[in-house]
N, C-alpha and C. Protein backbone atom coordinates (compact mmCIF):
# COMPACT_ATOMS: atom_id res chain seq x y z
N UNK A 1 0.45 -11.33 -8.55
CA UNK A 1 -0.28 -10.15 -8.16
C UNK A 1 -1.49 -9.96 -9.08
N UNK A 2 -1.18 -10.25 -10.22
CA UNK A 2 -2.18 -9.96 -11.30
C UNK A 2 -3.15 -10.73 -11.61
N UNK A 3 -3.07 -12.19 -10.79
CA UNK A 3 -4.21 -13.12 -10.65
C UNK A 3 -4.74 -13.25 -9.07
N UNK A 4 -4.07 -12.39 -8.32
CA UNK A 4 -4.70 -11.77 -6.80
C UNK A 4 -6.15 -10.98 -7.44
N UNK A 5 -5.52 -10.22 -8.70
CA UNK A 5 -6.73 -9.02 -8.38
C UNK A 5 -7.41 -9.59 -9.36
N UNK A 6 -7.39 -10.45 -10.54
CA UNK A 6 -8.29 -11.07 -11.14
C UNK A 6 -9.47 -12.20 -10.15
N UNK A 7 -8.66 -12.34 -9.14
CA UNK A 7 -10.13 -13.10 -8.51
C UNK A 7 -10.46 -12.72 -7.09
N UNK A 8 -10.03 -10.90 -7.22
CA UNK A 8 -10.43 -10.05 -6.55
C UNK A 8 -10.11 -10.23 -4.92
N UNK A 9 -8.82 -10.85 -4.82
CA UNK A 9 -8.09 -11.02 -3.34
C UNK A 9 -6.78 -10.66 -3.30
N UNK A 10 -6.77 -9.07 -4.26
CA UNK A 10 -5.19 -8.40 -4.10
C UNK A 10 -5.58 -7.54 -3.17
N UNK A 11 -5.02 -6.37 -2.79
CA UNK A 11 -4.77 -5.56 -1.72
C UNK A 11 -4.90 -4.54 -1.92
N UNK A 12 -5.74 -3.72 -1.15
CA UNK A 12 -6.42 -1.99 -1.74
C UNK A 12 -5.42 -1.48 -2.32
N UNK A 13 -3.81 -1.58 -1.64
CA UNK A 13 -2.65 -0.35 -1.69
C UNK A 13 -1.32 -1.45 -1.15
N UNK A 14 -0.79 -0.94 -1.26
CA UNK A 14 1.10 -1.52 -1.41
C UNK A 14 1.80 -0.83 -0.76
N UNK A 15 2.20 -0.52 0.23
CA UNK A 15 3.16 0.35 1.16
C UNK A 15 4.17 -0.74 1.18
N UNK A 16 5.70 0.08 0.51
CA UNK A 16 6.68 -0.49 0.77
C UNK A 16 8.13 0.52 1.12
N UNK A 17 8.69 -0.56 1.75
CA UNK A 17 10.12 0.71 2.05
C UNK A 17 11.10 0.76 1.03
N UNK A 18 11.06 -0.23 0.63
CA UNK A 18 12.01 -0.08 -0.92
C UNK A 18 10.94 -1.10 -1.64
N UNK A 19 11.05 -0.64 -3.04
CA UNK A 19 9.69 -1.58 -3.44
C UNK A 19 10.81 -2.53 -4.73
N UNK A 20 10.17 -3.95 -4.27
CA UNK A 20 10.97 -4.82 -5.44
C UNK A 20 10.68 -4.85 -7.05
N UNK A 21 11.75 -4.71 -7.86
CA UNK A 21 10.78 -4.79 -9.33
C UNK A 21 9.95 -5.31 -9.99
N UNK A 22 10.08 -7.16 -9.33
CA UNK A 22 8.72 -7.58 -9.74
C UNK A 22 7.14 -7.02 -9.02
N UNK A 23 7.46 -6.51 -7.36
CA UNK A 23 6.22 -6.44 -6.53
C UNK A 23 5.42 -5.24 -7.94
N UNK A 24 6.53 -4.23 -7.89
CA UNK A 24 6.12 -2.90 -8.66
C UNK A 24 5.38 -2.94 -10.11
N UNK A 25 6.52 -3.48 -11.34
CA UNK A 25 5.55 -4.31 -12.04
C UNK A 25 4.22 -5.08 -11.96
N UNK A 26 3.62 -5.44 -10.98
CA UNK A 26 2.63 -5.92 -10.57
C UNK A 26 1.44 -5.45 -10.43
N UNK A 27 1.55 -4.67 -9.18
CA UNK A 27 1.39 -3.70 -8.68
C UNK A 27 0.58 -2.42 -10.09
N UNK A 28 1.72 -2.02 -11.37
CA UNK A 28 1.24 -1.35 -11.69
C UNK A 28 0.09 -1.96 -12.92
N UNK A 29 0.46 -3.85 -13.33
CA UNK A 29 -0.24 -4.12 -14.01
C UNK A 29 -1.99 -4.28 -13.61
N UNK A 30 -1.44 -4.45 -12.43
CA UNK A 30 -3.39 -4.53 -11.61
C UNK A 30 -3.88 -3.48 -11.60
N UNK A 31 -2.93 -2.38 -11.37
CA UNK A 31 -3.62 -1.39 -10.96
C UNK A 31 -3.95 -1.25 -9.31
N UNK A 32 -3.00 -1.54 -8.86
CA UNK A 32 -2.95 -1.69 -7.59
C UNK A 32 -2.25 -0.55 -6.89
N UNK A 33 -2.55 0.72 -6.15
CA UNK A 33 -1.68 1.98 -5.86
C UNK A 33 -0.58 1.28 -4.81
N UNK A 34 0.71 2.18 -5.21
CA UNK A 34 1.74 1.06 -4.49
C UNK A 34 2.67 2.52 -4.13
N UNK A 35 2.75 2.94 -2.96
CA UNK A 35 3.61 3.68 -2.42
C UNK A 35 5.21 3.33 -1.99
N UNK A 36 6.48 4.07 -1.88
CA UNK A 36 7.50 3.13 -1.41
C UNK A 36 8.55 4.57 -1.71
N UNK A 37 9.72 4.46 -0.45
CA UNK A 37 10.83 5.32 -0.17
C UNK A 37 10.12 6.58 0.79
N UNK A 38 9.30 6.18 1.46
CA UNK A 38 8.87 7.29 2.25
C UNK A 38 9.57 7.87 3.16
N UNK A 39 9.70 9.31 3.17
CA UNK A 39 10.21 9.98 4.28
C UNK A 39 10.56 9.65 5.98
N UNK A 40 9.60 9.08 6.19
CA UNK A 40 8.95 8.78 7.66
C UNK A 40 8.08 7.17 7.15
N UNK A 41 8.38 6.06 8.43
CA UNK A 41 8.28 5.13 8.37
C UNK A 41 6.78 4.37 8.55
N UNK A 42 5.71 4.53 7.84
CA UNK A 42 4.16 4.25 8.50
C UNK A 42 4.23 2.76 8.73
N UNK A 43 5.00 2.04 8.60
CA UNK A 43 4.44 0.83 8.79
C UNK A 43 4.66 0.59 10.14
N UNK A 44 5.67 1.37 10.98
CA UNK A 44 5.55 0.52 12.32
C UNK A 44 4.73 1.41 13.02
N UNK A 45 3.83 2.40 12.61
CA UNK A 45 2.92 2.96 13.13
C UNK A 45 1.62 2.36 13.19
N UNK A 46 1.18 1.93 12.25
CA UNK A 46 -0.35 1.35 11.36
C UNK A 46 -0.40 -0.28 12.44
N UNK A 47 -1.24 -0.35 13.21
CA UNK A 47 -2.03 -0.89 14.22
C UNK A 47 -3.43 -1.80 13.35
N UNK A 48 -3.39 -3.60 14.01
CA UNK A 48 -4.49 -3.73 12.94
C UNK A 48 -5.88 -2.83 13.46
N UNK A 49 -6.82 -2.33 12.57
CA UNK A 49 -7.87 -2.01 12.73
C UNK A 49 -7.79 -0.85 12.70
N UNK A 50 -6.60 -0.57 12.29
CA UNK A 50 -6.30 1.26 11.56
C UNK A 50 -7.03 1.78 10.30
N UNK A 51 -7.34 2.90 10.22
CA UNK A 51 -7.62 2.99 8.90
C UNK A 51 -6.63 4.23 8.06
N UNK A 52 -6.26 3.51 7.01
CA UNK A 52 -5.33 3.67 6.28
C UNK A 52 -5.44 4.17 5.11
N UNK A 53 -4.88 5.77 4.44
CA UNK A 53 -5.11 6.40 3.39
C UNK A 53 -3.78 6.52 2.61
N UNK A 54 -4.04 5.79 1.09
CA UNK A 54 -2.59 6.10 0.49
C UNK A 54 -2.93 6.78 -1.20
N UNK A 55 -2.32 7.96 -0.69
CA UNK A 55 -2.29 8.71 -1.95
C UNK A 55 -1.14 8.29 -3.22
N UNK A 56 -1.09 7.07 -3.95
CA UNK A 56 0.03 7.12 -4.54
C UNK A 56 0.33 8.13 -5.31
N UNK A 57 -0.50 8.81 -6.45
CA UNK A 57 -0.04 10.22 -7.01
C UNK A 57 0.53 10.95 -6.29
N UNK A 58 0.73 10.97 -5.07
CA UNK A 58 0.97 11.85 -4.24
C UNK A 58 2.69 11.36 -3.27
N UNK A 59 2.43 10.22 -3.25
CA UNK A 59 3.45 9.82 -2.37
C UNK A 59 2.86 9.50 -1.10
N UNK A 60 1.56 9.82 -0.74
CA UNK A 60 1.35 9.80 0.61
C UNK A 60 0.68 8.88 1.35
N UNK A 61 0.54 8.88 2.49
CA UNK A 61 -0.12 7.68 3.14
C UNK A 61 -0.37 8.19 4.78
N UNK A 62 -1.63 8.27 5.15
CA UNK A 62 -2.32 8.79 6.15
C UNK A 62 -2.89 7.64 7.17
N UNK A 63 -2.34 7.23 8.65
CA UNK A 63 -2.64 6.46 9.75
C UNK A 63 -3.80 7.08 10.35
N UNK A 64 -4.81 7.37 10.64
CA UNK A 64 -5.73 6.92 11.41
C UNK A 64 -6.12 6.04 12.51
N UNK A 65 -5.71 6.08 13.47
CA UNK A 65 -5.87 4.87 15.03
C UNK A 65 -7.16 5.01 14.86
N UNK A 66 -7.26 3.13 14.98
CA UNK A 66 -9.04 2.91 15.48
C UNK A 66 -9.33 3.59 16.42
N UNK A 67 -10.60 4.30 16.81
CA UNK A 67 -11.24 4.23 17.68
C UNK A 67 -11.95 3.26 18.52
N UNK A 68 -11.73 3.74 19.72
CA UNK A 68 -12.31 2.27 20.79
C UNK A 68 -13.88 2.88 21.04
């Protein structure tokens, strides 16, 4: 993960349903916001070409459907 974001091809954000200890460790060494145990399930919502808001301080994470 930590040589994803050193040559700048890690991932804006981390949505997970249970998050693994190495992903997390990772995750927090990049500096990568990594959400996980959410209430309500966004991933089988989020459509490609969605746009996608994740508050990790927060816990949260906001779907947006593309517009056609």
């Amino acid at each position: 993960m930590y040589e994803l974001a050193c040559c700048q091809y890690a991932p804006k954000a981390i949505i997970n349903l249970r998050a693994d200890p190495v992903i997390a460790i990772g995750a927090i060494i990049s500096k990568i916001p990594m959400v996980d145990q959410l209430e309500k399930n966004p991933v089988e919502t989020i459509k490609t070409g969605d746009f996608v808001e994740v508050d990790a301080d927060r816990g949260m994470v906001k779907v947006k459907p593309k517009t056609t």
